[in-house]
Protein backbone atom coordinates (compact mmCIF):
# COMPACT_ATOMS: atom_id res chain seq x y z
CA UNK A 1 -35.64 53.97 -20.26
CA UNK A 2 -33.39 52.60 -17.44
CA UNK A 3 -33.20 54.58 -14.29
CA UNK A 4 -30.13 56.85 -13.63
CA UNK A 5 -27.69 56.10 -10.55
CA UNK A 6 -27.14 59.13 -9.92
CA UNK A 7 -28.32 62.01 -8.15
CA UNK A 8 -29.26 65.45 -10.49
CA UNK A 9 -27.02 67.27 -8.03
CA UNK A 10 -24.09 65.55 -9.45
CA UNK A 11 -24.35 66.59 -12.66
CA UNK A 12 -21.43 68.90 -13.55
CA UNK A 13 -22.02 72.34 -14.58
CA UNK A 14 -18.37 74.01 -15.03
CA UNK A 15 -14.77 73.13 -15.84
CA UNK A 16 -11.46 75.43 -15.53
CA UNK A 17 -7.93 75.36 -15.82
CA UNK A 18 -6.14 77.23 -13.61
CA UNK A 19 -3.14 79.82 -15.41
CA UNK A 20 -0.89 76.93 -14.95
CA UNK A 21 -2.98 73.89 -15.58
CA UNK A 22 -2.25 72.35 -12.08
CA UNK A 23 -5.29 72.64 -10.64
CA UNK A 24 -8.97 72.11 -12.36
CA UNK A 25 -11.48 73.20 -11.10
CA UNK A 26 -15.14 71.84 -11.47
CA UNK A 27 -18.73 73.00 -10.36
CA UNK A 28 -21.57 70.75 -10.14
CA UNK A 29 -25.58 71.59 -9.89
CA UNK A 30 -25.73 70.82 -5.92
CA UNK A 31 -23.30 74.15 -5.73
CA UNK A 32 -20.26 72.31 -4.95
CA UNK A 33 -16.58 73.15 -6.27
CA UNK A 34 -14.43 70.06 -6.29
CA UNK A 35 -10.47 71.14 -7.11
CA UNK A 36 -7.83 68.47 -8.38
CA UNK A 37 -3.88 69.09 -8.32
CA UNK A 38 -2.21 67.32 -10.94
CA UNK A 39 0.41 65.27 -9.12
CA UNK A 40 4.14 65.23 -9.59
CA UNK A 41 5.67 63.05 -12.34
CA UNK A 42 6.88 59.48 -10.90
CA UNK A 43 10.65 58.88 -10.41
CA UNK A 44 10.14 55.61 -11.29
CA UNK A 45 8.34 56.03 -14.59
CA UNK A 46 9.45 59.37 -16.10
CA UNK A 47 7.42 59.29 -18.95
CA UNK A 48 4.67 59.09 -16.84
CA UNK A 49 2.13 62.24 -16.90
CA UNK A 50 0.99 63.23 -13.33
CA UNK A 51 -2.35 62.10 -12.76
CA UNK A 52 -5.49 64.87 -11.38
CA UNK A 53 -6.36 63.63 -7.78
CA UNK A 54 -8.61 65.24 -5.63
CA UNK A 55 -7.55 68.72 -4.12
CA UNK A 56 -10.24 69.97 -1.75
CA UNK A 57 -14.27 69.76 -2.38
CA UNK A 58 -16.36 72.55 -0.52
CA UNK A 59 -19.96 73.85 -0.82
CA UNK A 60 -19.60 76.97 -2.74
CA UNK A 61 -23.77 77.99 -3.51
CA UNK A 62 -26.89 76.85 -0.84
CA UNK A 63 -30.19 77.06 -2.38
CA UNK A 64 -31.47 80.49 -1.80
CA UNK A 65 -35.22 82.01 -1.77
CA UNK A 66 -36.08 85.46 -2.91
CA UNK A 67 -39.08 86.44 -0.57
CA UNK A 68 -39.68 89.87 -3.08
CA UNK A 69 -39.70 88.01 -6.18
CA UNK A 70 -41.26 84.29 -4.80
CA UNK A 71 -38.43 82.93 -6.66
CA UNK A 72 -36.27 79.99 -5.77
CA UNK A 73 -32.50 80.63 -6.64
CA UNK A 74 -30.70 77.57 -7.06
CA UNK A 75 -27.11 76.36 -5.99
CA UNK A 76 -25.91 75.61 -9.33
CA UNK A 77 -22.51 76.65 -10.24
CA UNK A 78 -22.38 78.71 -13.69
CA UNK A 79 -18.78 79.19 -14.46
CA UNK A 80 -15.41 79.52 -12.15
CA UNK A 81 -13.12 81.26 -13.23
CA UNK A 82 -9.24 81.72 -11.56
CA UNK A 83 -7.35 84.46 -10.57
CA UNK A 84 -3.42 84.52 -11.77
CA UNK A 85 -1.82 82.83 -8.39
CA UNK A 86 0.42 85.81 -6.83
CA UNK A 87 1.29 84.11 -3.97
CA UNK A 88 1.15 80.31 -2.10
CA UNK A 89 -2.93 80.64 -2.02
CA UNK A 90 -4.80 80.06 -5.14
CA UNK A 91 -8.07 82.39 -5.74
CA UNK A 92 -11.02 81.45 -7.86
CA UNK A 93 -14.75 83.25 -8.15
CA UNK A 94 -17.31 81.06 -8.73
CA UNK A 95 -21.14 81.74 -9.29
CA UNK A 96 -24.46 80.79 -9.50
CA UNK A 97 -27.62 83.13 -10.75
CA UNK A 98 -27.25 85.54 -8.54
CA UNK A 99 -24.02 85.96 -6.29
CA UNK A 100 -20.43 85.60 -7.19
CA UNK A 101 -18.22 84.45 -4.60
CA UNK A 102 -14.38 85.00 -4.01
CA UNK A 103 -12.73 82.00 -2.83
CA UNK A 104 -9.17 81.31 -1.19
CA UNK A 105 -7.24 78.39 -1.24
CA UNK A 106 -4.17 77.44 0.80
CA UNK A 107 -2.29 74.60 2.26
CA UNK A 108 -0.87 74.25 5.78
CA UNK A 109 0.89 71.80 6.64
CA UNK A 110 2.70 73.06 10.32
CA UNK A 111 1.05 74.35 13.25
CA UNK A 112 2.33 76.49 16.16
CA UNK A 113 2.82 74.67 19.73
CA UNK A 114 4.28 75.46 23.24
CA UNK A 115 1.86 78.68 23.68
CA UNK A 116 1.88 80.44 27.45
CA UNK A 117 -1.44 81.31 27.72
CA UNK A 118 -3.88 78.38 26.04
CA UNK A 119 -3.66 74.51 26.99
CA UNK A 120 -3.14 71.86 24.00
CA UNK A 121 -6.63 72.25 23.70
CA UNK A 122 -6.74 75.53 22.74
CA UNK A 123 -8.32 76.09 25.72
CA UNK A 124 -7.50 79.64 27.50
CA UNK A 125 -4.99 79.07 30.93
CA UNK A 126 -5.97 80.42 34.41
CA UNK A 127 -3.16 83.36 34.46
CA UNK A 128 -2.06 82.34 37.95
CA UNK A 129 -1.06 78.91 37.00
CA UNK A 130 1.29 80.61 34.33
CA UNK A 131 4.89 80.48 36.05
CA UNK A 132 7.45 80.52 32.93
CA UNK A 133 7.56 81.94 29.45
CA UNK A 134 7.91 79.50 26.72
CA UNK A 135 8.46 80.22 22.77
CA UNK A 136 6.00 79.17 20.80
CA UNK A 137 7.49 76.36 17.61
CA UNK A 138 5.88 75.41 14.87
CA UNK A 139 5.69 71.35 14.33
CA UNK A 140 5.17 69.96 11.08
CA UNK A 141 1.30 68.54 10.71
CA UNK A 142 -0.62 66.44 8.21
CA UNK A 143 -1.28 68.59 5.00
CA UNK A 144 -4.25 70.77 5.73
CA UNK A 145 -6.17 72.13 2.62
CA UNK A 146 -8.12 75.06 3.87
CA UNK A 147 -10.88 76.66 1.71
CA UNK A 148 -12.19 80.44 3.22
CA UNK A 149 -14.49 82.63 1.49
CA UNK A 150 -12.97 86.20 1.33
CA UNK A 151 -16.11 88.12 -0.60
CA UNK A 152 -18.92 88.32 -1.58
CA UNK A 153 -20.40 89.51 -4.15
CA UNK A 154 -24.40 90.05 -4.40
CA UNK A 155 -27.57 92.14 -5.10
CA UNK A 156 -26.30 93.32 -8.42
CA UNK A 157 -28.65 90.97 -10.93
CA UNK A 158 -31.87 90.85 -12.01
CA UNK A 159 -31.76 88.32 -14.15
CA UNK A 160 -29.35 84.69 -14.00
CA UNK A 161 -25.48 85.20 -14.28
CA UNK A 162 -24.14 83.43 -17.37
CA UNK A 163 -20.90 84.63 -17.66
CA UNK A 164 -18.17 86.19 -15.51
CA UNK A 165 -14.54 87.03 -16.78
CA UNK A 166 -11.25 88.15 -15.03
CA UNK A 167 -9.40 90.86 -16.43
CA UNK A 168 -6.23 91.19 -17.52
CA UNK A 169 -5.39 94.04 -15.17
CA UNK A 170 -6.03 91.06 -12.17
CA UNK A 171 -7.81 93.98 -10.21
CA UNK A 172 -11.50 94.00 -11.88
CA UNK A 173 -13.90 91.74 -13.42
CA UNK A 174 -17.17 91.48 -14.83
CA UNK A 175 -20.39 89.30 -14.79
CA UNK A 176 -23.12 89.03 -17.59
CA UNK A 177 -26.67 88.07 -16.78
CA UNK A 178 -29.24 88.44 -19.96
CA UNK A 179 -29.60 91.77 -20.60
CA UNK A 180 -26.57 93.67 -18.36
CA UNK A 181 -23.10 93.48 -17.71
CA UNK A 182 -21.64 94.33 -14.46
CA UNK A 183 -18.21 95.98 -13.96
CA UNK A 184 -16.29 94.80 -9.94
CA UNK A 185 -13.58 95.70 -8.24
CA UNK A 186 -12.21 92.00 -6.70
CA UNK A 187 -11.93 94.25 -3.45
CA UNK A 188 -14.67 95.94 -3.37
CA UNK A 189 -18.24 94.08 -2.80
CA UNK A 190 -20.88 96.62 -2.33
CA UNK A 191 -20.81 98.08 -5.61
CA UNK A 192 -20.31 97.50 -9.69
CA UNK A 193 -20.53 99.39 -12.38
CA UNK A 194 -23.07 98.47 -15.10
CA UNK A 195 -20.91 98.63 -18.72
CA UNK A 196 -23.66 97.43 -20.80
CA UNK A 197 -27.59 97.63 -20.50
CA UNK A 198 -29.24 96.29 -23.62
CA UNK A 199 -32.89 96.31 -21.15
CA UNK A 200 -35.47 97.83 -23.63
CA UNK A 201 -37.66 100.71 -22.49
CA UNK A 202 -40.68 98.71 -23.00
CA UNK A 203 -39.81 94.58 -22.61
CA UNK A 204 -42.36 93.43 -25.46
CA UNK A 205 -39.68 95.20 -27.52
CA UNK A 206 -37.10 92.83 -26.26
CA UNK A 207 -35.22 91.19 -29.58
CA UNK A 208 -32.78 89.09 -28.03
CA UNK A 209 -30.31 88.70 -25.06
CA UNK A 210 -26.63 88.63 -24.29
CA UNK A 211 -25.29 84.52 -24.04
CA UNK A 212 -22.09 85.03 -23.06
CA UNK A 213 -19.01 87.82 -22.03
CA UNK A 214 -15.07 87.81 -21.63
CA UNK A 215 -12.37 90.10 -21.44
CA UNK A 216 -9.48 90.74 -23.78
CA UNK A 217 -6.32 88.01 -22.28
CA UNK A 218 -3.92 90.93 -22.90
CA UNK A 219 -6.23 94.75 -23.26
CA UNK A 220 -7.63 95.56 -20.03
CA UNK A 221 -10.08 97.91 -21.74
CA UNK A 222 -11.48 95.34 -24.62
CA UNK A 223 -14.21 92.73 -24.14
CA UNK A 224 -16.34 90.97 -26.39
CA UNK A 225 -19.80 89.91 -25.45
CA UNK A 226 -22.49 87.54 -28.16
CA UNK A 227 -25.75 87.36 -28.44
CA UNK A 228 -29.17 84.83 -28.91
CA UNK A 229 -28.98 86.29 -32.23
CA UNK A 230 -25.79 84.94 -33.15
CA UNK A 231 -23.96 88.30 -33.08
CA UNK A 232 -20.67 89.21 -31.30
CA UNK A 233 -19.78 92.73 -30.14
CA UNK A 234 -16.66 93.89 -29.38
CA UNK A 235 -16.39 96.91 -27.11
CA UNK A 236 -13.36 99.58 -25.84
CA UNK A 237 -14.18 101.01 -22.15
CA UNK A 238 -11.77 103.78 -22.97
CA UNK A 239 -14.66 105.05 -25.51
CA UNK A 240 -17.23 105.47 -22.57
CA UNK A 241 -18.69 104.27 -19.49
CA UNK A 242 -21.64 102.49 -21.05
CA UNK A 243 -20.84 100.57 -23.73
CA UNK A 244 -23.88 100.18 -25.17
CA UNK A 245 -22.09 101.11 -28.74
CA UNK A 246 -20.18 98.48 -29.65
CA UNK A 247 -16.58 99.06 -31.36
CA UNK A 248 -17.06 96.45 -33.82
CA UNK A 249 -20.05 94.13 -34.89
CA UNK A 250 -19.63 90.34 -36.40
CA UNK A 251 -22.07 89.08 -38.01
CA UNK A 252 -22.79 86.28 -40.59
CA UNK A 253 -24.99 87.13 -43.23
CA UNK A 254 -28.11 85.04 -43.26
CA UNK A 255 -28.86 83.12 -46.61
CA UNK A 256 -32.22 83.55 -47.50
CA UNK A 257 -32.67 80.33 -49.50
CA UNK A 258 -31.38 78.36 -45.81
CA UNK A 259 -34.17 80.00 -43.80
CA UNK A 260 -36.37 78.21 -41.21
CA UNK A 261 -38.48 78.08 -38.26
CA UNK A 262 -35.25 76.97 -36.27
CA UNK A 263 -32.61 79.38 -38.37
CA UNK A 264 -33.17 81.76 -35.06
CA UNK A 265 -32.81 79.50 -32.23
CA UNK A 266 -29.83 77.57 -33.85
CA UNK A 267 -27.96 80.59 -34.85
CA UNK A 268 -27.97 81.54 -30.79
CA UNK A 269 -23.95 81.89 -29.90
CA UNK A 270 -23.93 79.81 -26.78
CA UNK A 271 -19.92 80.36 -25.73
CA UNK A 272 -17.70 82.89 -26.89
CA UNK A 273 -13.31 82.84 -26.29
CA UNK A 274 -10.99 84.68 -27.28
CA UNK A 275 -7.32 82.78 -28.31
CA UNK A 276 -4.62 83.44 -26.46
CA UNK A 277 -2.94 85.23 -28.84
CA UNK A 278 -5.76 87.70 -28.38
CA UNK A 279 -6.17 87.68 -32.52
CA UNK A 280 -9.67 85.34 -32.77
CA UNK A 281 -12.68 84.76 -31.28
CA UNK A 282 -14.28 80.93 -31.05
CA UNK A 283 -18.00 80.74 -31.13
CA UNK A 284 -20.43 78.13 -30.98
CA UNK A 285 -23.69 77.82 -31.96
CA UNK A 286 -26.44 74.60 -32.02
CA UNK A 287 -24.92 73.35 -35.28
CA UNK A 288 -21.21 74.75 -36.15
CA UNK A 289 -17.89 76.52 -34.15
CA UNK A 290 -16.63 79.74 -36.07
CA UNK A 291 -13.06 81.03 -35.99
CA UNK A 292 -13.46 85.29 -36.50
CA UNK A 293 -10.55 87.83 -36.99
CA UNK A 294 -10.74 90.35 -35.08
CA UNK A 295 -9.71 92.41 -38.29
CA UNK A 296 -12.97 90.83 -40.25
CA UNK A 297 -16.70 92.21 -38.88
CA UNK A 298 -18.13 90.70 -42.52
CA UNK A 299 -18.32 87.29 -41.86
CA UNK A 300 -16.20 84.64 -39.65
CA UNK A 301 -12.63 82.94 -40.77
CA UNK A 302 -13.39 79.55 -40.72
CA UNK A 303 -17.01 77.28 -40.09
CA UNK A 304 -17.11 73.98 -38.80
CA UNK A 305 -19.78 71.49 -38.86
CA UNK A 306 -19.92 69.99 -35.12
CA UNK A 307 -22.59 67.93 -36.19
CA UNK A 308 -24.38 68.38 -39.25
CA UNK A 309 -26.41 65.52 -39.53
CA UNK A 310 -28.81 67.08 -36.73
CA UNK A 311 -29.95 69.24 -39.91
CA UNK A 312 -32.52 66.53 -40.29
CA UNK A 313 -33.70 66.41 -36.85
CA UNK A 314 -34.18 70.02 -35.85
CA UNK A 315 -37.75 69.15 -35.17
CA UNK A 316 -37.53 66.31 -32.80
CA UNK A 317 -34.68 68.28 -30.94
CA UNK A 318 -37.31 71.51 -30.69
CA UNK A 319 -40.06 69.08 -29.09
CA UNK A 320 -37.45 67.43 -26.51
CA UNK A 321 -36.01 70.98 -25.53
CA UNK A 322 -32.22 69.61 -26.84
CA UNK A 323 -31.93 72.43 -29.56
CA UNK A 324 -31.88 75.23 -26.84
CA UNK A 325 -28.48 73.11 -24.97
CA UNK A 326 -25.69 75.39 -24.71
CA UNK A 327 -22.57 74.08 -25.35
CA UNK A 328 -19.23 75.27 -24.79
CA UNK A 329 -15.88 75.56 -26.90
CA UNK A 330 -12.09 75.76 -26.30
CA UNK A 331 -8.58 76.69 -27.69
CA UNK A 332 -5.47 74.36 -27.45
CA UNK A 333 -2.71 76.65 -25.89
CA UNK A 334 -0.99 77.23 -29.48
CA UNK A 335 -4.35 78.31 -30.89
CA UNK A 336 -3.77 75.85 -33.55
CA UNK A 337 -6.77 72.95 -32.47
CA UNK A 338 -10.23 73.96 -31.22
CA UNK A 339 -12.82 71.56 -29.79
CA UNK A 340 -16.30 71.36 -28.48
CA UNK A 341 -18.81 68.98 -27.54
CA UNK A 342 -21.67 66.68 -28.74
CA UNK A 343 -23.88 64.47 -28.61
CA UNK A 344 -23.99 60.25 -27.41
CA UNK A 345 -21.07 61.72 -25.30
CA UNK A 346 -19.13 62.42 -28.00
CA UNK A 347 -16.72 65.71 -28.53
CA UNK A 348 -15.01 67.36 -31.71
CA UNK A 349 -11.82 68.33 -32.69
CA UNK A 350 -11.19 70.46 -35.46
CA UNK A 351 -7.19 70.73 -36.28
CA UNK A 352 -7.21 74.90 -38.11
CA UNK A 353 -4.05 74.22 -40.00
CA UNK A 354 -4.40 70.68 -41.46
CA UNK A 355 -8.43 71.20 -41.35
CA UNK A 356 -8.44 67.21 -40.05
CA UNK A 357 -11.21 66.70 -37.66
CA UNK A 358 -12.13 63.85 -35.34
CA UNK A 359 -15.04 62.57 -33.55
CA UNK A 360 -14.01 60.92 -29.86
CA UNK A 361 -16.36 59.67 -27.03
CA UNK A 362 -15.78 60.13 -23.41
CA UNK A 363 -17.06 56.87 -21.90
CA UNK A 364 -15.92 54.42 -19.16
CA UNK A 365 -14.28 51.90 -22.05
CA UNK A 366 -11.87 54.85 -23.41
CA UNK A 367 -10.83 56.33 -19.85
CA UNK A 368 -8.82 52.75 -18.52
CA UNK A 369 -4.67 53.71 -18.66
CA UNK A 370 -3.50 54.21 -21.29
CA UNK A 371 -6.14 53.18 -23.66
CA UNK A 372 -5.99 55.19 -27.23
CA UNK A 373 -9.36 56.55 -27.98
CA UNK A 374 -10.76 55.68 -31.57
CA UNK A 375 -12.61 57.81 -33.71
CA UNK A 376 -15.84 57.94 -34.14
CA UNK A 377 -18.22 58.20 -36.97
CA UNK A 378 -22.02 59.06 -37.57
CA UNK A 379 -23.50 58.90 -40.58
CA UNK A 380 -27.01 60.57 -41.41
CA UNK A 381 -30.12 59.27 -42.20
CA UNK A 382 -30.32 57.16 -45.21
CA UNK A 383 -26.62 57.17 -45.82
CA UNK A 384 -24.12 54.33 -46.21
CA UNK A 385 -23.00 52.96 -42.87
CA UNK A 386 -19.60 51.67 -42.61
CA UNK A 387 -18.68 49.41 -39.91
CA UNK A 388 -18.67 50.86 -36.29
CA UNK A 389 -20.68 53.71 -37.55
CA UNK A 390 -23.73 54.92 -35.25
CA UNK A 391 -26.75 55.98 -37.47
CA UNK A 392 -27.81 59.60 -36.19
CA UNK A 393 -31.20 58.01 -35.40
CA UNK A 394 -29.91 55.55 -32.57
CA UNK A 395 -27.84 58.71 -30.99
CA UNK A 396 -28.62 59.18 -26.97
CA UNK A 397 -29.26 62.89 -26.56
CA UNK A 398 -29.31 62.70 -22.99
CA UNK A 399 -26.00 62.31 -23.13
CA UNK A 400 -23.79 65.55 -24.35
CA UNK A 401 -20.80 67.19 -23.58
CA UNK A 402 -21.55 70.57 -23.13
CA UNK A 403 -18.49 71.64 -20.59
CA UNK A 404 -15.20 71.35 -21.70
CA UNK A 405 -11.41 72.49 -20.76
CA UNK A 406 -8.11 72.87 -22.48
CA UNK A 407 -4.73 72.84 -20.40
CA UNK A 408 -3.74 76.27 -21.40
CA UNK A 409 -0.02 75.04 -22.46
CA UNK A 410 -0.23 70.85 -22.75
CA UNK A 411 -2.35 68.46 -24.87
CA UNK A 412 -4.49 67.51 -21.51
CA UNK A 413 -8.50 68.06 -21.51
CA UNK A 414 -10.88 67.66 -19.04
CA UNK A 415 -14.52 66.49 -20.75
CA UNK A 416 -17.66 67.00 -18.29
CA UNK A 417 -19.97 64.11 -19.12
CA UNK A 418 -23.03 64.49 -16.98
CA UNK A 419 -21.79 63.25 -13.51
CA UNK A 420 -18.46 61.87 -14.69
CA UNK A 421 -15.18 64.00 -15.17
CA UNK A 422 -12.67 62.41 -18.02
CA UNK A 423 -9.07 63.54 -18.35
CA UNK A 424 -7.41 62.83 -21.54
CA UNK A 425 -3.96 63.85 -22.29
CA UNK A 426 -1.15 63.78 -24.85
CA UNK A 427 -1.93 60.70 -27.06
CA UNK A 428 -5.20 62.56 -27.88
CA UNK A 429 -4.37 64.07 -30.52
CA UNK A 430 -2.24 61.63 -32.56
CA UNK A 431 -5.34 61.99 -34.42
CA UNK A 432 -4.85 65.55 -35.27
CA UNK A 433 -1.38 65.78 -35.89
């Protein structure tokens, strides 16, 4: 096996949009944030799309040690999520385990001179040596990106964060760990409320644990949350404070004849998002993405096979750990194309209206300018191989896409590969449509 070049606290653990798509936002496993601003279209070319540059990179998590527990809490970023930008300063929380942070971003690009009582230093006069008043200007500067953290937000898990999700009302927001959901004020740090505590009485009774949580885009009182048992609840906070009773369950009825060792682990819903329209939920889990009405509890819209030819291999992926990877899933902004990741580096793209779909790969070859990515096809065990098809047996499962990001109104996507970040845009989905 060759040796890897890079360092395991490069690997990237998050990706996010911003509301507007100009900034995106990624979080790695050494607990840094590194932003990118999409610059300005050229003059000169004005078909050109502005290219992601760097923004600003800070450390956002330090390794931490719980002394009470003997437990080591790593720097790992989980998910960012932004705030809606309300003025020049762009806000984001970002988290690992354990604490949520609120972040600030802003730009300065003058800085005040000509003061009467500090030297060009900064330095503080000696009063006596003060003989004139003098009004202070401010002189343009180099651009200045300045990242601050404003809160903090701790102490309130037990167990590791895996979801947090900003409401529509742009005043609260809430965090999931495995069993409980937390309830915050963005101003206020030293307390939540807990909406949902599915903790057991006795733990041995413990039957499975929450994956994944977001809020309603446009009802402040509706969120959804799923489950490692491949259920999804949707739940009103106008009903009560504790919403341990769900509004509405959806659920898949299992087939009998299908069931296996596995059917548990790979029916686990690993990301859950609403569409912008608010109408559907997207799920994945290990094997398929589901499309569910919000109207339909029974059973889910539409089911797509991400990769079905892993069927096979379930037991080889249960021995190497890979059947327990969590990967994520995405809406374009017109709700119309959905896509998730794969395997070998590969991600999916399934088109809801034409029901086209299309294998691409996110690899050094397909990112040069302006190259046009080419589908991809695997064919299972035993089957017919056509040329340029990769037999599932000579797939590389240590490579998968399991963090991806739609540009919430443009064909652009941002596809975290292990260490490397790809940007694809409009040509993408020639494919599709």
């Amino acid at each position: 096996m060759a040796t890897l070049s890079f360092s395991f606290s490069d690997i990237i653990s998050t990706v996010e949009f911003n509301h507007t798509g100009e900034l995106l936002a990624t979080g790695d496993k050494g607990g840094r944030v590194v932003i990118f601003q999409r610059e300005p279209e050229s003059k000169t070319e004005p078909f050109s799309q502005g290219e992601y540059n760097v923004y600003s990179t800070f450390q956002s998590h330090e390794p931490e040690f719980d002394y009470l527990k003997s437990l080591e809490i790593e720097e790992k970023i989980n998910k960012i999520r932004w705030l809606p930008q309300q003025n020049a300063a762009h806000f984001l929380l970002s988290t690992n385990d354990k604490t949520i942070k609120l972040w600030k971003v802003s730009e300065r690009d003058k800085r005040p001179e000509g003061y009467n009582l500090k030297d060009e230093e900064g330095r503080i006069k000696d009063i006596s040596t003060v003989t004139s008043l003098q009004v202070p200007v401010l002189k343009p500067m180099d651009l200045m990106v300045e990242v601050s953290p404003r809160r903090v937000f701790a102490n309130a898990h037990t167990y590791h964060v895996n979801s947090i999700s900003v409401n529509s009302d742009y005043e609260t927001y809430m965090s999931a760990d495995d069993l409980r959901i937390n309830l915050w004020h963005l101003d206020i740090t030293d307390r939540s409320f807990n909406i949902v505590d599915i903790k057991p009485v006795n733990m041995e009774d413990l039957t499975e644990v929450i994956t994944a949580a977001e809020f309603h885009p446009h009802h402040c009182n509706l969120f959804v949350y799923s489950s490692s048992k491949g259920t999804l609840r949707l739940c009103d906070m106008r009903e009560a404070a504790l919403c341990d009773k769900h509004s509405k369950l959806f659920e898949e009825p299992e087939d009998p004849s299908a069931r296996s060792f596995f059917s548990e682990i790979i029916s686990s819903v690993s990301d859950v998002k609403f569409s912008h329209s608010g109408r559907y939920l997207l799920t994945r889990d290990y094997l398929t993405a589901k499309v569910w009405d919000l109207n339909m509890e029974s059973k889910p819209l539409e089911t797509y096979q991400v990769h079905d030819y892993l069927r096979s291999k379930l037991c080889s992926l249960y021995e190497n750990d890979c059947i327990f990877d969590k990967f994520e899933c995405a809406w374009n902004g017109s709700d119309s194309v959905i896509m998730t990741g794969a395997y070998n580096n590969f991600f999916r793209m399934f088109d809801r209206n034409t029901k086209r779909d299309v294998t691409l790969e996110a690899s050094r070859e397909s990112s040069k300018p302006r190259a046009v990515l080419k589908p991809r096809r695997v064919c299972a065990a035993g089957g017919k191989r056509r040329k340029d098809d990769i037999s599932v047996d000579s797939l590389d499962f240590t490579k998968k896409i399991l963090h991806t990001a739609w540009h919430p109104t443009e064909n652009i996507i941002a596809i975290a590969a292990t260490n490397n970040l790809y940007i694809f845009q409009d040509k993408l989905n020639s494919e599709m449509h």
